[in-house]
N, C-alpha and C. Protein backbone atom coordinates (compact mmCIF):
# COMPACT_ATOMS: atom_id res chain seq x y z
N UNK A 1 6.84 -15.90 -43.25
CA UNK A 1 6.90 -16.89 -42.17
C UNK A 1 5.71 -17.82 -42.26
N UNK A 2 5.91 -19.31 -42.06
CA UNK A 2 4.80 -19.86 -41.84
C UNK A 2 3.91 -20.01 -40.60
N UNK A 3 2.91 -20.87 -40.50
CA UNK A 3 2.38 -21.10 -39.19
C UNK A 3 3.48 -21.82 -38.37
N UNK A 4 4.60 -22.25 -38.35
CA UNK A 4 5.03 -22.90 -37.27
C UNK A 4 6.50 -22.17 -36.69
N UNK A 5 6.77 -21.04 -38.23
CA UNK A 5 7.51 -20.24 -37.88
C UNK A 5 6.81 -18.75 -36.89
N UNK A 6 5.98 -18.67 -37.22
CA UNK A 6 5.16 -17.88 -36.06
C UNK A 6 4.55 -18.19 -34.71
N UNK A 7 4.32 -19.37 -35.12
CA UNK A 7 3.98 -20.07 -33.24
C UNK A 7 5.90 -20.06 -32.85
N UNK A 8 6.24 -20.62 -33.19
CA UNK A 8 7.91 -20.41 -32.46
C UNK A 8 8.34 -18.58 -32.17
N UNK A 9 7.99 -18.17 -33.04
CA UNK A 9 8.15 -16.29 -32.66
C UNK A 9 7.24 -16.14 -31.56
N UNK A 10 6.09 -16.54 -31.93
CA UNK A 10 5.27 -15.62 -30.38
C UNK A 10 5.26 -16.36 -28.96
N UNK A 11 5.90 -17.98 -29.29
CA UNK A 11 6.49 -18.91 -27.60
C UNK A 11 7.55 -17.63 -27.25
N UNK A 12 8.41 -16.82 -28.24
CA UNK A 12 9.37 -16.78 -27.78
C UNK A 12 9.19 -15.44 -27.31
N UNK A 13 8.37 -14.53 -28.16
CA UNK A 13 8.00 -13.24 -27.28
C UNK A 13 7.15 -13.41 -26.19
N UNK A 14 6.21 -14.30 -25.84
CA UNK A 14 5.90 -14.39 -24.92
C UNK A 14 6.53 -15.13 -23.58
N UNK A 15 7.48 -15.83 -23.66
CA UNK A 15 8.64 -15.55 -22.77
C UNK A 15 9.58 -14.26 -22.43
N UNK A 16 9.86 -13.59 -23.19
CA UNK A 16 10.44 -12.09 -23.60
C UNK A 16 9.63 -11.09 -22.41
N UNK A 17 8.63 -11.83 -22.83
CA UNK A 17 7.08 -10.56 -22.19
C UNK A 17 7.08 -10.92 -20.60
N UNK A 18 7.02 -12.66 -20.58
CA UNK A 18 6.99 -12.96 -19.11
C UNK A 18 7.83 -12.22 -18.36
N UNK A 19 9.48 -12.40 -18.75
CA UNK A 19 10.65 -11.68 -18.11
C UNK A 19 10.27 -10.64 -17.57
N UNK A 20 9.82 -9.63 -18.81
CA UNK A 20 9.76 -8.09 -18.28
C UNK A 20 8.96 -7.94 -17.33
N UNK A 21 7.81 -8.67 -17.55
CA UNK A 21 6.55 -8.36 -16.22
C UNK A 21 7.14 -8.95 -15.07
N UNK A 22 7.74 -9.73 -14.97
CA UNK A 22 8.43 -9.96 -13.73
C UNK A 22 9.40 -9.38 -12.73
N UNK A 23 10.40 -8.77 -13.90
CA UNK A 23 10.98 -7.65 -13.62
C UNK A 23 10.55 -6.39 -13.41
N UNK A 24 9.12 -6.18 -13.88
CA UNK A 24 8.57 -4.87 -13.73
C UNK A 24 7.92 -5.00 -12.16
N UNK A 25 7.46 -6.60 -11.91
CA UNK A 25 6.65 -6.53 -10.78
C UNK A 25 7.73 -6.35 -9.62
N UNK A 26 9.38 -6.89 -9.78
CA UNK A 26 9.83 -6.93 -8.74
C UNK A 26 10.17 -5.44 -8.41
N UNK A 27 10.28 -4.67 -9.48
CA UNK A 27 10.59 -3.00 -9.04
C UNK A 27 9.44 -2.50 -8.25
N UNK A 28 8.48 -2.63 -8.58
CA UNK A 28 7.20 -2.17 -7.59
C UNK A 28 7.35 -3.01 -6.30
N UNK A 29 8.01 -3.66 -5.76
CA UNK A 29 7.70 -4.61 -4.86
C UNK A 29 8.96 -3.35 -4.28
N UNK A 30 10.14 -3.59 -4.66
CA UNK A 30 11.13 -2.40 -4.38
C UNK A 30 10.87 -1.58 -3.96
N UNK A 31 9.94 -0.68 -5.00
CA UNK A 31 9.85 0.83 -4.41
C UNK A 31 8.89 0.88 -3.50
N UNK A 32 7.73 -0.42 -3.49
CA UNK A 32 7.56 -0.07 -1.78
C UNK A 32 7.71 -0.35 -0.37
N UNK A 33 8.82 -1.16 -1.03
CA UNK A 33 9.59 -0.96 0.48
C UNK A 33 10.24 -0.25 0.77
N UNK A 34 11.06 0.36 -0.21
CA UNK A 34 11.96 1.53 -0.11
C UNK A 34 11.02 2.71 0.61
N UNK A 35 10.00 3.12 0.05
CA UNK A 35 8.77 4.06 0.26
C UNK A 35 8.03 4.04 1.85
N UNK A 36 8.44 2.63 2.40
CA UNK A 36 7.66 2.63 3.46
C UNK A 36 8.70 2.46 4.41
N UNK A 37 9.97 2.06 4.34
CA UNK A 37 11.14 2.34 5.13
C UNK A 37 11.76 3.74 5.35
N UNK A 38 11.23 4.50 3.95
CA UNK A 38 11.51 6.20 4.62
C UNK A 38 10.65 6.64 5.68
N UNK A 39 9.48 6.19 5.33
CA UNK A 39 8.28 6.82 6.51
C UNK A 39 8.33 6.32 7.92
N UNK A 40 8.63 4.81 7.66
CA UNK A 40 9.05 4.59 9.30
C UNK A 40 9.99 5.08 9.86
N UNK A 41 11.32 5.64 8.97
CA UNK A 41 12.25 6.06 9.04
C UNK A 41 12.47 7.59 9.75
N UNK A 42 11.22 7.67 8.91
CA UNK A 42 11.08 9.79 9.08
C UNK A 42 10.38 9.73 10.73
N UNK A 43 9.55 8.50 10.78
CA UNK A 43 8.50 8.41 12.10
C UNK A 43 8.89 7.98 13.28
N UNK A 44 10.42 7.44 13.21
CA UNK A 44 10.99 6.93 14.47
C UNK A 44 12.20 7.95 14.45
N UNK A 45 12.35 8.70 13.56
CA UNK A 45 13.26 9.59 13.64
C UNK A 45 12.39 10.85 14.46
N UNK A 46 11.49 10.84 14.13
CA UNK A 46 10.86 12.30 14.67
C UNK A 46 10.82 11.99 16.36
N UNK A 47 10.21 10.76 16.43
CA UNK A 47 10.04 10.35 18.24
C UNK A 47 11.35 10.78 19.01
N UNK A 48 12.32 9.89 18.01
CA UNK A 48 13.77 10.69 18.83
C UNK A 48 13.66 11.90 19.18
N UNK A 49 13.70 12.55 18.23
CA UNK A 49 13.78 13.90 18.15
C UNK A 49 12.70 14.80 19.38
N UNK A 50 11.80 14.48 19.34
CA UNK A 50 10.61 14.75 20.54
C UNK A 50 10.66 14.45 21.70
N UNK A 51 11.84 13.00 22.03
CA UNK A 51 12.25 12.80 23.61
C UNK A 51 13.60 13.78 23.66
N UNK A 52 14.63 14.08 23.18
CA UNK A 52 14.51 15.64 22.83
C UNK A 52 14.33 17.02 23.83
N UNK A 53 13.55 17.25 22.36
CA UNK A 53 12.53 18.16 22.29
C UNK A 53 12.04 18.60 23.67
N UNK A 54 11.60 17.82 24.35
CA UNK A 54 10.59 17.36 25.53
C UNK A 54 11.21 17.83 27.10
N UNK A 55 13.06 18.01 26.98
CA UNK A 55 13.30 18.13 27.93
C UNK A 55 13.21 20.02 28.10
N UNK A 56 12.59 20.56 26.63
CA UNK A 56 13.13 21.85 26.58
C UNK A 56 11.09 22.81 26.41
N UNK A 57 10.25 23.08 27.56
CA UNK A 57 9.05 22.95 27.37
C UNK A 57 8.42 24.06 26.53
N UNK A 58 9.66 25.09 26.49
CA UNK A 58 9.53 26.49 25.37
C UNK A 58 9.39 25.85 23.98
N UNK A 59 10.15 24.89 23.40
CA UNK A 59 10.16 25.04 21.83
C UNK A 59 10.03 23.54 21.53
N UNK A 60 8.79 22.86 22.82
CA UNK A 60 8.19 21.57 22.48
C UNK A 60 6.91 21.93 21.72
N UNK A 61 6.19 22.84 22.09
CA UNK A 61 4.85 22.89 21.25
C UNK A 61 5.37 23.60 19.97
N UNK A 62 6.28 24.73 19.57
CA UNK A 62 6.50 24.41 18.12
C UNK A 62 7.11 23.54 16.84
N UNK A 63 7.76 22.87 17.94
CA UNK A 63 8.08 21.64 17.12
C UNK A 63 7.43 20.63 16.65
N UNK A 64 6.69 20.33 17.74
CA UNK A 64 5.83 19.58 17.50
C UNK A 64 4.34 20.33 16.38
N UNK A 65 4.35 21.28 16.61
CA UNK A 65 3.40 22.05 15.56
C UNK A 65 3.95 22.38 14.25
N UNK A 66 5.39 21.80 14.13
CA UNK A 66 5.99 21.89 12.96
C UNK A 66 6.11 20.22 12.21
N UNK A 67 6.41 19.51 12.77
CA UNK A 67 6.66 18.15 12.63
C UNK A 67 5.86 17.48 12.20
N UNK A 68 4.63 17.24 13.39
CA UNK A 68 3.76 16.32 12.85
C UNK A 68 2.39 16.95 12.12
N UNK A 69 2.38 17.84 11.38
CA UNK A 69 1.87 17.76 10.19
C UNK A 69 2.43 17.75 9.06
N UNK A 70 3.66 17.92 9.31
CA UNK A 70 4.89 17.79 7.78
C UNK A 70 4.94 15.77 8.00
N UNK A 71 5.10 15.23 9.12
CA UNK A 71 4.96 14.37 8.66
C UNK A 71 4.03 13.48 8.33
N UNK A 72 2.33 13.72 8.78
CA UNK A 72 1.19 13.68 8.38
C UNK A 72 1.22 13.53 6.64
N UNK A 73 1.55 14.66 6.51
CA UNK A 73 1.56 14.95 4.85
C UNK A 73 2.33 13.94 3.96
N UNK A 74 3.56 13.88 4.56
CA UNK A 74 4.56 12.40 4.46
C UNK A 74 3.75 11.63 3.94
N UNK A 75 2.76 10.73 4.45
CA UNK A 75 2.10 9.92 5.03
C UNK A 75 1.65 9.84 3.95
N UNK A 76 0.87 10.31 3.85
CA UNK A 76 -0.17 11.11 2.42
C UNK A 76 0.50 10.76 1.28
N UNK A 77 1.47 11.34 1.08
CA UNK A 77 2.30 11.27 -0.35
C UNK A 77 2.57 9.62 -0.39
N UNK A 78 2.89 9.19 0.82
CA UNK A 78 3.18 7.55 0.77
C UNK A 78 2.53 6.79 0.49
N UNK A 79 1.48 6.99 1.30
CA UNK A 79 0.41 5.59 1.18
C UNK A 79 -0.67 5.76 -0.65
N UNK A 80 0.05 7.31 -0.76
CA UNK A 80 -0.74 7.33 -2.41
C UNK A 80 0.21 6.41 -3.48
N UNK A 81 1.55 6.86 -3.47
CA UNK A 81 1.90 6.17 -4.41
C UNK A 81 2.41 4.79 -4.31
N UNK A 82 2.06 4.55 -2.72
CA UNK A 82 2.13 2.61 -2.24
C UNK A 82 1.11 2.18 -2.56
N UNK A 83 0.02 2.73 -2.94
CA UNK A 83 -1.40 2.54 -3.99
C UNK A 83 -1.25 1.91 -5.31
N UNK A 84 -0.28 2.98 -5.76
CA UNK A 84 0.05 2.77 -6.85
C UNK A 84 0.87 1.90 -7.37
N UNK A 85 1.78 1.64 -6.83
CA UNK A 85 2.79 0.19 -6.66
C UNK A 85 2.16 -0.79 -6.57
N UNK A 86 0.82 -1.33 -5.72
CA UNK A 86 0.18 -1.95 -5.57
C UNK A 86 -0.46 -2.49 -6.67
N UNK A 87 -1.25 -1.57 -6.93
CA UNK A 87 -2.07 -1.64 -8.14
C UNK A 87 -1.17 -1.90 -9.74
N UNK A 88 0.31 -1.37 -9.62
CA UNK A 88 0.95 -1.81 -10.72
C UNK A 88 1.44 -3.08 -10.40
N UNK A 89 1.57 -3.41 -9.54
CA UNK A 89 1.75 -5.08 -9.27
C UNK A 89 1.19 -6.48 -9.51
N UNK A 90 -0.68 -5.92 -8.95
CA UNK A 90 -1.47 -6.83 -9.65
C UNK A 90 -1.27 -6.91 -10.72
N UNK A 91 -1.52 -5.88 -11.83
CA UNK A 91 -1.33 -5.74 -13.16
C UNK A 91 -0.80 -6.75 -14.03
N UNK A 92 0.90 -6.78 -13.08
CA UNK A 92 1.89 -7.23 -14.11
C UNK A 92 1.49 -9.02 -13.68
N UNK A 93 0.98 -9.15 -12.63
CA UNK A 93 0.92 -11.03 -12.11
C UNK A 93 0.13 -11.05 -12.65
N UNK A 94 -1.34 -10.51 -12.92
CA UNK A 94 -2.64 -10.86 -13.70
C UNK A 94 -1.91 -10.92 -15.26
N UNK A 95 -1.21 -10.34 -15.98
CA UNK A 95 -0.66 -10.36 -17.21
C UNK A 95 0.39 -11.45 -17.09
N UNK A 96 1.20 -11.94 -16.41
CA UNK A 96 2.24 -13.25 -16.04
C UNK A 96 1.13 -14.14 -15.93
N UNK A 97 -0.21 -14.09 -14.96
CA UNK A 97 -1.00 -15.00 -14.95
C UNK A 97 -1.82 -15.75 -16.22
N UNK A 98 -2.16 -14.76 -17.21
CA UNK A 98 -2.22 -14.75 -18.18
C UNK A 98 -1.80 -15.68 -19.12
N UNK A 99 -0.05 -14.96 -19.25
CA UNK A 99 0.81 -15.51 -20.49
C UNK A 99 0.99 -17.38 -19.80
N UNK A 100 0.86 -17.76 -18.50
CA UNK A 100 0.67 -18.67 -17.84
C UNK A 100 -0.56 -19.83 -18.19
N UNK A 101 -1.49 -19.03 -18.18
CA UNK A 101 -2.69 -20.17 -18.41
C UNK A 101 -2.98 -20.60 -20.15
N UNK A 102 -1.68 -19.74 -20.88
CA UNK A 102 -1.97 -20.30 -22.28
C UNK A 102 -1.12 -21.15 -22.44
N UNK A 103 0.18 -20.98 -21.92
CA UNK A 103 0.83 -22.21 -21.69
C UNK A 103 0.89 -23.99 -21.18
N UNK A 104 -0.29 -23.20 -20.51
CA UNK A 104 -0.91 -24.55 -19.67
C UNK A 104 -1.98 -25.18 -20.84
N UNK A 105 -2.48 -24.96 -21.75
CA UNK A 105 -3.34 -25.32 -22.87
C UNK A 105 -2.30 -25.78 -23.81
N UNK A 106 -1.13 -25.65 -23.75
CA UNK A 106 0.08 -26.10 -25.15
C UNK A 106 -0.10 -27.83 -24.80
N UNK A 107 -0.09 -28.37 -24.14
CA UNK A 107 0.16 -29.74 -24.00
C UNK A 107 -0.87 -30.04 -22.58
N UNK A 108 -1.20 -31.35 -22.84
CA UNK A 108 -2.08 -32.25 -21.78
C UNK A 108 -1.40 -32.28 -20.35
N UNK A 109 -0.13 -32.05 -20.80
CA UNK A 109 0.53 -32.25 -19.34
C UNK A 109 1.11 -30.50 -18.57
N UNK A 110 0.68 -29.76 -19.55
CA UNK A 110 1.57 -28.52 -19.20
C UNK A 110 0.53 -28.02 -17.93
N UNK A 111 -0.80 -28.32 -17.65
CA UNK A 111 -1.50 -27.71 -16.36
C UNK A 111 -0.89 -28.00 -14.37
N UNK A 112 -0.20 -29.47 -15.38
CA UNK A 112 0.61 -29.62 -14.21
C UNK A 112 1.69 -28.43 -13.75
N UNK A 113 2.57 -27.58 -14.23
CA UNK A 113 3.38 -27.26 -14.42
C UNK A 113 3.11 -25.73 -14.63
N UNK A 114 1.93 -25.18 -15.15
CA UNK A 114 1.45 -23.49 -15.06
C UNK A 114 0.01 -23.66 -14.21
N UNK A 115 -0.57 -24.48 -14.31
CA UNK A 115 -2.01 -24.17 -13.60
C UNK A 115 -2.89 -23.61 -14.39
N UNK A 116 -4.26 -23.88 -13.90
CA UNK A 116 -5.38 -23.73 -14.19
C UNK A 116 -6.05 -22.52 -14.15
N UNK A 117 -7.34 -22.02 -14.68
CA UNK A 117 -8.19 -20.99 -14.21
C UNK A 117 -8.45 -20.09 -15.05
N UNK A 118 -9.31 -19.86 -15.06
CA UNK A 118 -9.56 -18.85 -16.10
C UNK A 118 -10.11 -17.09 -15.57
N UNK A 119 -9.68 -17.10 -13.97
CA UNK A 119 -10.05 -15.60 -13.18
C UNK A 119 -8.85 -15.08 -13.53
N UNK A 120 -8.48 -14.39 -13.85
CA UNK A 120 -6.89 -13.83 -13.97
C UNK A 120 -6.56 -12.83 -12.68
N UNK A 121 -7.61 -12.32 -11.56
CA UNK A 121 -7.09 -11.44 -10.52
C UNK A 121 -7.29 -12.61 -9.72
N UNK A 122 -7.79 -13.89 -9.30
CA UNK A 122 -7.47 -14.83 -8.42
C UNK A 122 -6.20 -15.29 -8.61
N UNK A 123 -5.46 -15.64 -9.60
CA UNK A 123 -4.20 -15.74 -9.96
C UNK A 123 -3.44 -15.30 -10.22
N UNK A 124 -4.02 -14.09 -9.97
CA UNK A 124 -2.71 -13.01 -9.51
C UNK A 124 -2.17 -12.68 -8.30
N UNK A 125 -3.89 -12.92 -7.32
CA UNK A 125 -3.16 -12.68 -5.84
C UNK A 125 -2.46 -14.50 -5.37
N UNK A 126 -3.11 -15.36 -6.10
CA UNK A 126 -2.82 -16.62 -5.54
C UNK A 126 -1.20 -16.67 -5.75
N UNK A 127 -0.35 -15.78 -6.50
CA UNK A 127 0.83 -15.88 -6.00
C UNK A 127 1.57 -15.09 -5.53
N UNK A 128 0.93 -14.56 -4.60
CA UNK A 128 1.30 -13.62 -3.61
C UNK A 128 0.28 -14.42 -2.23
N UNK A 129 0.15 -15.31 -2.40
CA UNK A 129 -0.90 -16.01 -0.94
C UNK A 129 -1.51 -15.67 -0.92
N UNK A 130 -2.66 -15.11 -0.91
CA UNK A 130 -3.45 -13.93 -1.10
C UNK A 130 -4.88 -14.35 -1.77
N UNK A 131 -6.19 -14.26 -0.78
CA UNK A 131 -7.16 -14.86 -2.06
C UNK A 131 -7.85 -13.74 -1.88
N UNK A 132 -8.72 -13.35 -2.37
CA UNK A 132 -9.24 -12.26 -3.15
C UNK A 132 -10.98 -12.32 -2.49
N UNK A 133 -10.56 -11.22 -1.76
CA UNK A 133 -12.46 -11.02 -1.12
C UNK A 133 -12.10 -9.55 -0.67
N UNK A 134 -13.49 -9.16 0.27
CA UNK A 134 -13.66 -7.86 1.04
C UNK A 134 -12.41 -7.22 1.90
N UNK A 135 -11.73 -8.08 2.28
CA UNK A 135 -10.69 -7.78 3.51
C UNK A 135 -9.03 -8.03 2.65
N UNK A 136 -9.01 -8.50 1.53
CA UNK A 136 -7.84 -8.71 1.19
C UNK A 136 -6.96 -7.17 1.19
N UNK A 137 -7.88 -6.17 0.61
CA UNK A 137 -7.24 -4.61 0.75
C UNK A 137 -6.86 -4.18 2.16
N UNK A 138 -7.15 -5.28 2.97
CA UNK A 138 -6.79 -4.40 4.62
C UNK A 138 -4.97 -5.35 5.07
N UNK A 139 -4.61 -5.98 4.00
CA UNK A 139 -3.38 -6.46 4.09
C UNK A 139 -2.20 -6.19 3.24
N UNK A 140 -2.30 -4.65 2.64
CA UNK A 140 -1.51 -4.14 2.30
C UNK A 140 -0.27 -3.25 2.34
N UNK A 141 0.82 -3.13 2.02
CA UNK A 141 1.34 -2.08 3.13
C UNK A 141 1.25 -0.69 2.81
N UNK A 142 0.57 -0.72 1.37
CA UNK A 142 -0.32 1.02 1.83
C UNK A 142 -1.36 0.93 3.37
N UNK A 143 -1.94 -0.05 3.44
CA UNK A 143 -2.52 -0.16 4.49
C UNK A 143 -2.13 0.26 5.73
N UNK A 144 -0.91 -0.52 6.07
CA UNK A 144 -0.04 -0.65 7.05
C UNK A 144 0.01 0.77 7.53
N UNK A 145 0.71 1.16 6.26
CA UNK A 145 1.54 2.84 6.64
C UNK A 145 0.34 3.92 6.88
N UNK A 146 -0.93 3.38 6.16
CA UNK A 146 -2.22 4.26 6.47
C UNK A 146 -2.71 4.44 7.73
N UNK A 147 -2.56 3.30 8.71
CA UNK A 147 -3.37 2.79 10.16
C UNK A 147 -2.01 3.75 10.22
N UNK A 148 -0.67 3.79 10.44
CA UNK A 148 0.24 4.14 11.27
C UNK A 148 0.17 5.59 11.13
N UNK A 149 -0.33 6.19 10.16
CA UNK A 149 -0.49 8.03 9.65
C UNK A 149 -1.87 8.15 10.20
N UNK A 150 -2.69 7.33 10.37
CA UNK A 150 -3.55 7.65 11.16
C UNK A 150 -3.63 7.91 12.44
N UNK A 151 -2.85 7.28 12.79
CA UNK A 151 -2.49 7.64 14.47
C UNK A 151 -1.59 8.90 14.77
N UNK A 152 -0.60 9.07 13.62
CA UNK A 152 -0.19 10.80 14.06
C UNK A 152 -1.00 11.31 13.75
N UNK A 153 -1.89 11.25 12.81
CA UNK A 153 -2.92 12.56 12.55
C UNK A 153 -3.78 12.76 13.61
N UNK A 154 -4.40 11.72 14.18
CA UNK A 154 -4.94 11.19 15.33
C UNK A 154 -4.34 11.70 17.04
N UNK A 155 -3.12 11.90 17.10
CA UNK A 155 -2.71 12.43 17.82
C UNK A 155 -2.10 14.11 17.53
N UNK A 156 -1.73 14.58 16.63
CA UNK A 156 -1.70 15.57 16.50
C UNK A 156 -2.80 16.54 16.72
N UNK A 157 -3.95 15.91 16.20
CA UNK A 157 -5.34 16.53 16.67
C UNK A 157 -5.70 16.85 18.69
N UNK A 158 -4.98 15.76 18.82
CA UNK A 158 -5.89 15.01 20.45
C UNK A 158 -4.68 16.36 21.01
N UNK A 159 -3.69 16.19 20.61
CA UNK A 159 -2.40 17.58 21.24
C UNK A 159 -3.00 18.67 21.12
N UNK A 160 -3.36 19.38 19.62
CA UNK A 160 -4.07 20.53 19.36
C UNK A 160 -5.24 21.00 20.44
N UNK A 161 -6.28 19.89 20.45
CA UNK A 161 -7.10 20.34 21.09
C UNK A 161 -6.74 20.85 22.87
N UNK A 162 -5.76 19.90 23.29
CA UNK A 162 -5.70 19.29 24.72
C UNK A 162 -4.93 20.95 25.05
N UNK A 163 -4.09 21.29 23.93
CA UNK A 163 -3.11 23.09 24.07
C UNK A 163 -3.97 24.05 23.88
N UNK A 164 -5.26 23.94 23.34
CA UNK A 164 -6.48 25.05 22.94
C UNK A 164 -7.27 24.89 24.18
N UNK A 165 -7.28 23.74 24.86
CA UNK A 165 -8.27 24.02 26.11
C UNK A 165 -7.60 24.99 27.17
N UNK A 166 -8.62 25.50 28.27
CA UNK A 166 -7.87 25.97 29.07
C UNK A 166 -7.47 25.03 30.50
N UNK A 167 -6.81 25.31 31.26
CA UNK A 167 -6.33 24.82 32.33
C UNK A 167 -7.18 24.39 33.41
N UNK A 168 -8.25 24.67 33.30
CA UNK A 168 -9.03 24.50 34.10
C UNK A 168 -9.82 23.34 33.83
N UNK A 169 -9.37 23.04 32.54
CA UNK A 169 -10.55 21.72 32.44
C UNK A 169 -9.17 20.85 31.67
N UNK A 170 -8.76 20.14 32.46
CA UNK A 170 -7.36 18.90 32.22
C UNK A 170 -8.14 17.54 31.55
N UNK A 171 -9.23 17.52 31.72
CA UNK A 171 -9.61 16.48 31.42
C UNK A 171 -9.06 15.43 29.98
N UNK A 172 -9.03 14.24 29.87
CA UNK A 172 -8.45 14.06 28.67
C UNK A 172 -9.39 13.36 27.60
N UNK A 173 -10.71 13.20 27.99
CA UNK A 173 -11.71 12.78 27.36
C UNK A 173 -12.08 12.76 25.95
N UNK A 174 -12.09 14.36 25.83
CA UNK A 174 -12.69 15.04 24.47
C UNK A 174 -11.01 15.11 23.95
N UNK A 175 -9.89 15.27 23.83
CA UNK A 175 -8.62 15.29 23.21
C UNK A 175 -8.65 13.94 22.60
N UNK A 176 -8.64 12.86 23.82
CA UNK A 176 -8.27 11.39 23.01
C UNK A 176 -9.39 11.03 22.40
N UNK A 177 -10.87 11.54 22.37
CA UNK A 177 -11.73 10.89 21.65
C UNK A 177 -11.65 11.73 20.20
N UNK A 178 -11.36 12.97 19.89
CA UNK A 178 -11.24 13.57 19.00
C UNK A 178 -10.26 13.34 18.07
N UNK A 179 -9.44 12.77 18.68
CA UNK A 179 -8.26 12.03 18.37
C UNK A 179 -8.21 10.92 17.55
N UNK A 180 -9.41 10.01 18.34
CA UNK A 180 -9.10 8.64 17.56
C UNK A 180 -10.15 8.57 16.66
N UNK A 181 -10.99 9.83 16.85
CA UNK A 181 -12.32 10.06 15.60
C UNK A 181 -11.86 10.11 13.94
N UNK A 182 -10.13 11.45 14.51
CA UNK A 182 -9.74 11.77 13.68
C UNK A 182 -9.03 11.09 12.74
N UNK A 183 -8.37 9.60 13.66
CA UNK A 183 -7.42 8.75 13.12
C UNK A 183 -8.03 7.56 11.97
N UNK A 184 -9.61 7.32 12.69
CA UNK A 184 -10.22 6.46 12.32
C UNK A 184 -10.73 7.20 10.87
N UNK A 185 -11.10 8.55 10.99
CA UNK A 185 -11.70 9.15 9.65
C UNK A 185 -10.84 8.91 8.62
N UNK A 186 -9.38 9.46 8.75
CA UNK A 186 -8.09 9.03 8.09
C UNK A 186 -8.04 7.65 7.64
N UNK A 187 -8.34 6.88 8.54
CA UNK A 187 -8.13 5.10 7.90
C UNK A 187 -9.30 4.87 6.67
N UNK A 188 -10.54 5.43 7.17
CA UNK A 188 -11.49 5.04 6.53
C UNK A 188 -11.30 5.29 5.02
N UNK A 189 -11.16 6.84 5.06
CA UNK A 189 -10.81 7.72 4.01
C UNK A 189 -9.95 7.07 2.88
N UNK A 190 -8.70 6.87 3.42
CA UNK A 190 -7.74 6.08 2.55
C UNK A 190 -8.45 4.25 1.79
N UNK A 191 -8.99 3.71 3.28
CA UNK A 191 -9.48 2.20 2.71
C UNK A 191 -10.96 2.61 1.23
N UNK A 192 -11.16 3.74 1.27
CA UNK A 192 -12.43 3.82 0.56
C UNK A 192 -11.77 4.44 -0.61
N UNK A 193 -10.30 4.74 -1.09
CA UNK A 193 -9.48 5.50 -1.78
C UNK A 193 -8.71 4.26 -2.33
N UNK A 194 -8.68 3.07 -1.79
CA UNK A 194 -7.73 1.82 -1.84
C UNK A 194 -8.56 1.56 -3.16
N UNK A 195 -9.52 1.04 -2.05
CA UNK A 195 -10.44 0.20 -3.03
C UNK A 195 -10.85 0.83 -4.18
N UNK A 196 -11.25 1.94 -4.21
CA UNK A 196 -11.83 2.36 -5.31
C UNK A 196 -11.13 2.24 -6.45
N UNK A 197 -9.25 2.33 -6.37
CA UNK A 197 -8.20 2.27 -6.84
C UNK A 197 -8.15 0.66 -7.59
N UNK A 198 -8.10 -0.36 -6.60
CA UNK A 198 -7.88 -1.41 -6.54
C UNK A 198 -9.70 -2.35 -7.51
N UNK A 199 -10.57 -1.80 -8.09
CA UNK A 199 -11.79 -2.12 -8.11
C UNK A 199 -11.98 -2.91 -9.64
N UNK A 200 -11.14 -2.34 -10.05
CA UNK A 200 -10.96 -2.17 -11.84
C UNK A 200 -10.21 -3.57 -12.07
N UNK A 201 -9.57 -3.76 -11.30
CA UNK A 201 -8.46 -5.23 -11.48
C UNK A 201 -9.56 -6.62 -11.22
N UNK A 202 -10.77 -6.30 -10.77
CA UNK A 202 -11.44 -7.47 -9.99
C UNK A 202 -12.49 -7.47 -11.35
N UNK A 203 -12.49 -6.60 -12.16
CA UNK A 203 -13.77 -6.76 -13.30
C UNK A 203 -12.94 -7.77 -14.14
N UNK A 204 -14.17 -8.66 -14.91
CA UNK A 204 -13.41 -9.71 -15.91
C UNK A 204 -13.87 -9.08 -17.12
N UNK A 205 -12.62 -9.50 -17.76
CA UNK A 205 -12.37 -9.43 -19.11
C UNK A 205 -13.38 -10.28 -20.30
């Protein structure tokens, strides 16, 4: 092959390449919605289930001592591999972003038409709206589903404690503050699990 038969092979695998990453990014976009529609799914299913539950006061505290840490755990398994979706997402736009900005160097006029830049994770979130600082990880929907598992964990705790006290002290002080200690530890936990995840995509090449 010559040089012009090889620049025509690799325009054309690198269109080939664009496709797939596109297609690869829209499956991750898929599975987490799919992923986060079970959990809301499992989480508005359980509430049903607990108004319920609720009219019957014998086999409300084991249900509830059955439930919401199975679905706690849920939670867990979710927001890990909505991590991961995440993080395979940037991937494939920073690599589309990529095969993009060499295109834009083929001709004087092609920047019109792919764009500029030479950050490849700014142009990856820039097409997803998205610009890229400290807080961009708090708009994710691992995020989302993290704040929302934080609050059952958060309340499952504030229940535990409030059924371990005795009767004599109703107060609800130490339940809901233990509660939202617990929910907030949970958020933190995960955002410091995000990022650490998410950290590697922001180094340049």
């Amino acid at each position: 092959m010559d040089d012009s038969d090889r620049e025509s092979a690799f325009l054309a695998a690198l269109g080939n390449e664009y496709f797939v990453l596109q297609s690869a990014a829209s499956t991750t976009v898929s599975e987490s919605s799919t992923r986060a529609s079970l959990y809301v799914f499992s989480l508005s299913s359980t509430l049903v289930a607990v108004g319920f539950v609720s009219q019957t006061e014998r086999a409300f505290g084991p249900f509830l001592a059955v439930v919401l840490p199975t679905l706690f755990v849920l939670g867990i398994f979710t927001t890990v591999r909505l991590v991961d979706t995440g993080v395979q997402n940037v991937s494939y736009l920073r690599a589309m972003a990529r095969i993009r900005r060499y295109w834009a160097d083929l001709a004087p006029d092609a920047p019109a038409f792919f764009g500029t830049g030479h950050d490849d994770i700014h142009a990856a979130l820039a097409s997803l709206a998205v610009s890229y600082g400290p807080i961009a990880e708090l708009f994710t929907i691992a995020s989302m589903i993290a704040t929302v598992n934080g609050v059952v964990g958060g309340t499952g705790v504030a229940l535990l404690v409030s059924h371990l006290r005795s009767d004599s002290d109703p107060g609800l002080a130490l339940p809901v503050g233990l509660g939202m200690v617990t929910g907030l530890v949970v958020l933190a936990t995960f955002l410091v699990y995000q990022h650490h995840r998410y950290q590697p995509l922001a180094r340049t090449e």
